[in-house]
C-alpha atoms as a PDB file:
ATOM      1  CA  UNK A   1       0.000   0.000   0.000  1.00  0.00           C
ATOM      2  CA  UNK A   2       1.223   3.275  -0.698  1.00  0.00           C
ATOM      3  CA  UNK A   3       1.649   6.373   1.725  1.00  0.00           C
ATOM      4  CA  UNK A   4       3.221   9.627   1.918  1.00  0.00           C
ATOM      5  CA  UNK A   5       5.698   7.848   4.187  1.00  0.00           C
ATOM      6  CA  UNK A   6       6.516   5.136   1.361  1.00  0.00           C
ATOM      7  CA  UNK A   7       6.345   7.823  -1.304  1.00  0.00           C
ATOM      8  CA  UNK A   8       9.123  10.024   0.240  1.00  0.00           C
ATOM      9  CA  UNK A   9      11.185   7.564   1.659  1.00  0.00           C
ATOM     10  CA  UNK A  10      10.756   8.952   5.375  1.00  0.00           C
ATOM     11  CA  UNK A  11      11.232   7.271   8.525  1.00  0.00           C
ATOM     12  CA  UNK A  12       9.843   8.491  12.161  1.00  0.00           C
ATOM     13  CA  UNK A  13      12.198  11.250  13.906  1.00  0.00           C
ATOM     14  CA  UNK A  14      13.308   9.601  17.461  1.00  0.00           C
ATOM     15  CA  UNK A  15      10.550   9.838  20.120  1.00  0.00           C
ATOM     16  CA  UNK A  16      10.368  11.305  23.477  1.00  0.00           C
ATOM     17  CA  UNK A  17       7.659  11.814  25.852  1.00  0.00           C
ATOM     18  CA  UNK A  18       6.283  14.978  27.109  1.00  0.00           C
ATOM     19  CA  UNK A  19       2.568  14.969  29.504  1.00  0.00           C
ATOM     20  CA  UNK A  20      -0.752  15.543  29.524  1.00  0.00           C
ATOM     21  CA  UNK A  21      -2.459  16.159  32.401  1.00  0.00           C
ATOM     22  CA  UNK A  22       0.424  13.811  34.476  1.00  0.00           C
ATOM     23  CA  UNK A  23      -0.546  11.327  31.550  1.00  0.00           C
ATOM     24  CA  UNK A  24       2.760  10.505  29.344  1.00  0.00           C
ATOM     25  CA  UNK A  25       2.585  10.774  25.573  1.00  0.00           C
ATOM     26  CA  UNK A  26       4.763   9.947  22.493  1.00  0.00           C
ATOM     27  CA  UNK A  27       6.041  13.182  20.459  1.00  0.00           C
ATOM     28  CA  UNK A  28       8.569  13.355  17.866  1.00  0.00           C
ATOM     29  CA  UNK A  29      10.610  16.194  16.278  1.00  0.00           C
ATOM     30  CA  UNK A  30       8.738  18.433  14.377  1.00  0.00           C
ATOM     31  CA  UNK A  31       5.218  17.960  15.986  1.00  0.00           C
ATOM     32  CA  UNK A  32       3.102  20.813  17.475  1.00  0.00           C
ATOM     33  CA  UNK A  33       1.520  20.459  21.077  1.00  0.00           C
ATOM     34  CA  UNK A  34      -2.010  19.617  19.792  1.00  0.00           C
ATOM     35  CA  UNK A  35      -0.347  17.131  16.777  1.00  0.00           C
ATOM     36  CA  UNK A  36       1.114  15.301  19.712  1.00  0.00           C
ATOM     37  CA  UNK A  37      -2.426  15.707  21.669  1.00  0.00           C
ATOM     38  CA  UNK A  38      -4.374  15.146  18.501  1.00  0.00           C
ATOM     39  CA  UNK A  39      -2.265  11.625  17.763  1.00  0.00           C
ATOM     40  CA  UNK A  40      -3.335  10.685  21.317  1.00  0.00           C
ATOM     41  CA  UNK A  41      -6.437  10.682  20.879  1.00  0.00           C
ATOM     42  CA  UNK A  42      -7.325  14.307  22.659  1.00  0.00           C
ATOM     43  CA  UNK A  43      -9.440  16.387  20.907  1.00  0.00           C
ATOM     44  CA  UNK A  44     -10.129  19.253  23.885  1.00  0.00           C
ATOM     45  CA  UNK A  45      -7.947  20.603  26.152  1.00  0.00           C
ATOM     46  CA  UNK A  46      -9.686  23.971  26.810  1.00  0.00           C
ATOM     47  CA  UNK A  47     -12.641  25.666  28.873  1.00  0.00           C
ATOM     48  CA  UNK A  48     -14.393  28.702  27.816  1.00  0.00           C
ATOM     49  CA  UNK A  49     -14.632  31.380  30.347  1.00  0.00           C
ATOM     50  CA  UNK A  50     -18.258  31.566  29.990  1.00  0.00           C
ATOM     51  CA  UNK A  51     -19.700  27.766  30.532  1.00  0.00           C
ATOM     52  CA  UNK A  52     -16.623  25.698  30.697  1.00  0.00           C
ATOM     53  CA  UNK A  53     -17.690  24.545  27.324  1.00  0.00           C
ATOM     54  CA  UNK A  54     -14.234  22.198  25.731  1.00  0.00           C
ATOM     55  CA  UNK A  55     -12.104  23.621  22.800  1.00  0.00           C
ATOM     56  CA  UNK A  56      -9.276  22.545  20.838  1.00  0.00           C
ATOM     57  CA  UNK A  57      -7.820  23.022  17.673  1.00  0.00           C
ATOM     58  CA  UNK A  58     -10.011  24.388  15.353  1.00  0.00           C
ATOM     59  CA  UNK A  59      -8.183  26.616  12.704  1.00  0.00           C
ATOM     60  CA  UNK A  60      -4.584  25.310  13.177  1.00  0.00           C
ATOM     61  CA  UNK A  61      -2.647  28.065  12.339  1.00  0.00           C
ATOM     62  CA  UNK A  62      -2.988  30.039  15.378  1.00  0.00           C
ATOM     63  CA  UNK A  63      -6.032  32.779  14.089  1.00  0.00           C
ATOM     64  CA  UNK A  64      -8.432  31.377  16.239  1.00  0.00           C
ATOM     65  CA  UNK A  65      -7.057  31.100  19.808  1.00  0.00           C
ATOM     66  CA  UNK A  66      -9.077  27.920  20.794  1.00  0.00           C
ATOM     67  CA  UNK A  67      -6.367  25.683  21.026  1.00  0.00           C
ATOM     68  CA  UNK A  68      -5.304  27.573  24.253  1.00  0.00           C
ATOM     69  CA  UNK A  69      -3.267  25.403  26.760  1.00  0.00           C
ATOM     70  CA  UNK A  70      -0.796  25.553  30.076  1.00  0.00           C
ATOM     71  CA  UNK A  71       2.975  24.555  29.045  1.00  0.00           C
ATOM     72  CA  UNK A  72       5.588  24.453  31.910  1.00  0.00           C
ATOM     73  CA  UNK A  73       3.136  26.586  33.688  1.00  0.00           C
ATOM     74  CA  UNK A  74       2.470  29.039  31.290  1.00  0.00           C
ATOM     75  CA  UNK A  75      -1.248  29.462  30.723  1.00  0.00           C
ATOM     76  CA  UNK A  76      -2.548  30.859  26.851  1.00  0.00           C
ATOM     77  CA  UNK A  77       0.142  28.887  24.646  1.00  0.00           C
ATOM     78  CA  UNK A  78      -1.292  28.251  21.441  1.00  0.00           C
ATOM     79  CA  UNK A  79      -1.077  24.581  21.027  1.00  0.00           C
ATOM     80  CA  UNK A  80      -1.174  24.883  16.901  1.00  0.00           C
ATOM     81  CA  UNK A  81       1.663  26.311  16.995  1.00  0.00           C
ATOM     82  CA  UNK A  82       3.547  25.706  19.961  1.00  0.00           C
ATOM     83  CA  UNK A  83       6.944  22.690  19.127  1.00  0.00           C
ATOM     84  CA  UNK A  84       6.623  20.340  21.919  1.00  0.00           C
ATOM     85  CA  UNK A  85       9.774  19.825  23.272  1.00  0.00           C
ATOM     86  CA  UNK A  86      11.175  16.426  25.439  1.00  0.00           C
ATOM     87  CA  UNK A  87       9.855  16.516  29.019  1.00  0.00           C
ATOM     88  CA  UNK A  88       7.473  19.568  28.581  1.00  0.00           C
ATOM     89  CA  UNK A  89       4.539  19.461  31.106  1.00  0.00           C
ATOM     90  CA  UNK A  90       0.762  20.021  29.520  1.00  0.00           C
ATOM     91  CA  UNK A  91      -2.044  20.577  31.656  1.00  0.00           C
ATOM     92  CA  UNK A  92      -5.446  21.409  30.576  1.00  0.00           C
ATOM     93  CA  UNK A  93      -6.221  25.190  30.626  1.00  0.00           C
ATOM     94  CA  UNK A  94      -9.688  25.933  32.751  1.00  0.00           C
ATOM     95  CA  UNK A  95     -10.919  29.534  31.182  1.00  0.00           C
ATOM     96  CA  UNK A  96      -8.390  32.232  31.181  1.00  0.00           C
ATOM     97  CA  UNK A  97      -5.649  30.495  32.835  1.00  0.00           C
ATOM     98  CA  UNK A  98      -5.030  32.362  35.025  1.00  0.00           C
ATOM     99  CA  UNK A  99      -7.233  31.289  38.455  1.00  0.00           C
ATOM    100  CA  UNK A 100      -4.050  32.127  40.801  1.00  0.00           C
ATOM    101  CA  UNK A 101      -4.684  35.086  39.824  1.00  0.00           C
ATOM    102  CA  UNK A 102      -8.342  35.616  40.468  1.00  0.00           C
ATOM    103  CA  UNK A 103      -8.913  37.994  43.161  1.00  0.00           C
END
């Protein structure tokens, strides 16, 4: 059978892991946050601020800001566009991301 992989010869890029929610996931060079989330199976990782409704990625190239998440701490990282790097630490974002900062 033929794929894009067979057609251009590739081969995966060495894996590492970096975490979802404390859960451990496969990345490889090369892969955004929410290609590594998306490959996993996780298709929200959002709140709205209103509701708590769940987002994810829904234009991909960073227009839309629904594909908000918390990297090493660091709340509104666009996911689309963020590289995921070895040992980063995801967590899902709840609203604004910034409740330790609610007064």
């Amino acid at each position: 059978m033929r794929s894009p992989r067979s057609l251009v010869g590739g081969s995966p890029a060495a894996a590492y892991e970096i975490t979802f929610d404390g859960r451990a996931l496969p990345a490889q060079d090369g892969q955004s946050v929410a290609a590594v989330l998306w490959a996993a199976g996780i298709l929200a990782w959002r709140t709205t601020r209103e509701g708590g409704a769940p987002r994810g990625a829904f234009c991909g190239i960073g227009s839309c800001y629904d594909c908000l998440v918390t990297v090493n701490g660091r709340p509104n990282q666009r996911a689309c566009l963020l590289p995921a790097r070895p040992g980063d630490a995801v967590t899902t974002q709840e609203g604004t991301g910034r409740a330790d900062l609610a007064v």
